[in-house]
C-alpha atoms as a PDB file:
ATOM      1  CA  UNK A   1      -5.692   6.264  -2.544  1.00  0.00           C
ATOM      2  CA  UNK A   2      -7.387   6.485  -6.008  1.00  0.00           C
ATOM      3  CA  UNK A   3      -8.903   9.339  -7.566  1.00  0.00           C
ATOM      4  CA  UNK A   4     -12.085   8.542  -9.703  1.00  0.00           C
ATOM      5  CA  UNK A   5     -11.100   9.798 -12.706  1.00  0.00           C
ATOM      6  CA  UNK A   6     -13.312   7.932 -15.016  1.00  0.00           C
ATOM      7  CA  UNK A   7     -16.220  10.165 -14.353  1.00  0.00           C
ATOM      8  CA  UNK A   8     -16.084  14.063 -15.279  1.00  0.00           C
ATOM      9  CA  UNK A   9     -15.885  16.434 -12.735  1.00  0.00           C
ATOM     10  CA  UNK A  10     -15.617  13.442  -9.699  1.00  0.00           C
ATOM     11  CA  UNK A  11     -11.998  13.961  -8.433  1.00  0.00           C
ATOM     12  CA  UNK A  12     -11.265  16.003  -5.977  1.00  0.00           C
ATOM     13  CA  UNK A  13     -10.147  19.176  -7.418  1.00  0.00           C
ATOM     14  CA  UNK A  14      -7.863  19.981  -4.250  1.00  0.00           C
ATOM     15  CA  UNK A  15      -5.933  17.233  -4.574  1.00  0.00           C
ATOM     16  CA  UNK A  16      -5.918  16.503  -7.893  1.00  0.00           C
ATOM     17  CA  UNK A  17      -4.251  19.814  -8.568  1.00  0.00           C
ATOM     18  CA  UNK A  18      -1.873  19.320  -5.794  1.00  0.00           C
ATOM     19  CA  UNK A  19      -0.460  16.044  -7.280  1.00  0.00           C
ATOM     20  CA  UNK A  20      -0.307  17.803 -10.526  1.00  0.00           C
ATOM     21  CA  UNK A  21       1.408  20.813  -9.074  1.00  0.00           C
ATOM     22  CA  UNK A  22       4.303  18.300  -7.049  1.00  0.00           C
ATOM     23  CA  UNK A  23       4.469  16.057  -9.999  1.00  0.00           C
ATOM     24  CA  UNK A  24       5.477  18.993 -12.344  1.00  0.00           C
ATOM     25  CA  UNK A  25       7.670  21.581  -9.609  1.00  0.00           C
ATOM     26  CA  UNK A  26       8.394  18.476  -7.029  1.00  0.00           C
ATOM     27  CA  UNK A  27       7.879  18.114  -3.703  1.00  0.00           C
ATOM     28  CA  UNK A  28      11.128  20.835  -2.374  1.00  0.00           C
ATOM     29  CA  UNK A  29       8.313  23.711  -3.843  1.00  0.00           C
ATOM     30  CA  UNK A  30       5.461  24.520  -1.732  1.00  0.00           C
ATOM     31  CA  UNK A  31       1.802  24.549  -2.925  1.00  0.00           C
ATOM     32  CA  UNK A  32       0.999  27.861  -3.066  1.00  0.00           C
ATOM     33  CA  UNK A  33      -1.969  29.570  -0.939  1.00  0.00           C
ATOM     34  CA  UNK A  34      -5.085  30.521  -2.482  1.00  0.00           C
ATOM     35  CA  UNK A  35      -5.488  34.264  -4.205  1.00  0.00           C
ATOM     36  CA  UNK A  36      -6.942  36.102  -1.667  1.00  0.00           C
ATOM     37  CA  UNK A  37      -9.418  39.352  -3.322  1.00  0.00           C
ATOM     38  CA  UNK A  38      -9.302  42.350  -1.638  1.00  0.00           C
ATOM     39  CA  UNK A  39     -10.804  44.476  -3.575  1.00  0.00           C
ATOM     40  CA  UNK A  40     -13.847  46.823  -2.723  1.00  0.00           C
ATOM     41  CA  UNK A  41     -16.521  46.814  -4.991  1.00  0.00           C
ATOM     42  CA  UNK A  42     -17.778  50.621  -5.872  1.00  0.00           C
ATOM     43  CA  UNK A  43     -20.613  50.806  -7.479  1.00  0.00           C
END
């Protein structure tokens, strides 16, 4: 698979971010989940 990197903003952020996050922390970390917010807004 190749990520089309030659063009701004055309990679898939998902996985572009997960091969930077196994590249860096290898493959025995797990991707973390997303940030959930569960904050009430109060106005």
């Amino acid at each position: 698979m190749e990520l089309p990197l030659h063009e701004i903003d055309q990679a898939d952020e998902e996985m572009l971010n997960r091969i930077l996050w196994h590249s860096v922390k290898g493959y025995h970390v797990p991707y973390p989940a997303m940030a959930q917010n569960n904050r009430v807004n109060v106005d």
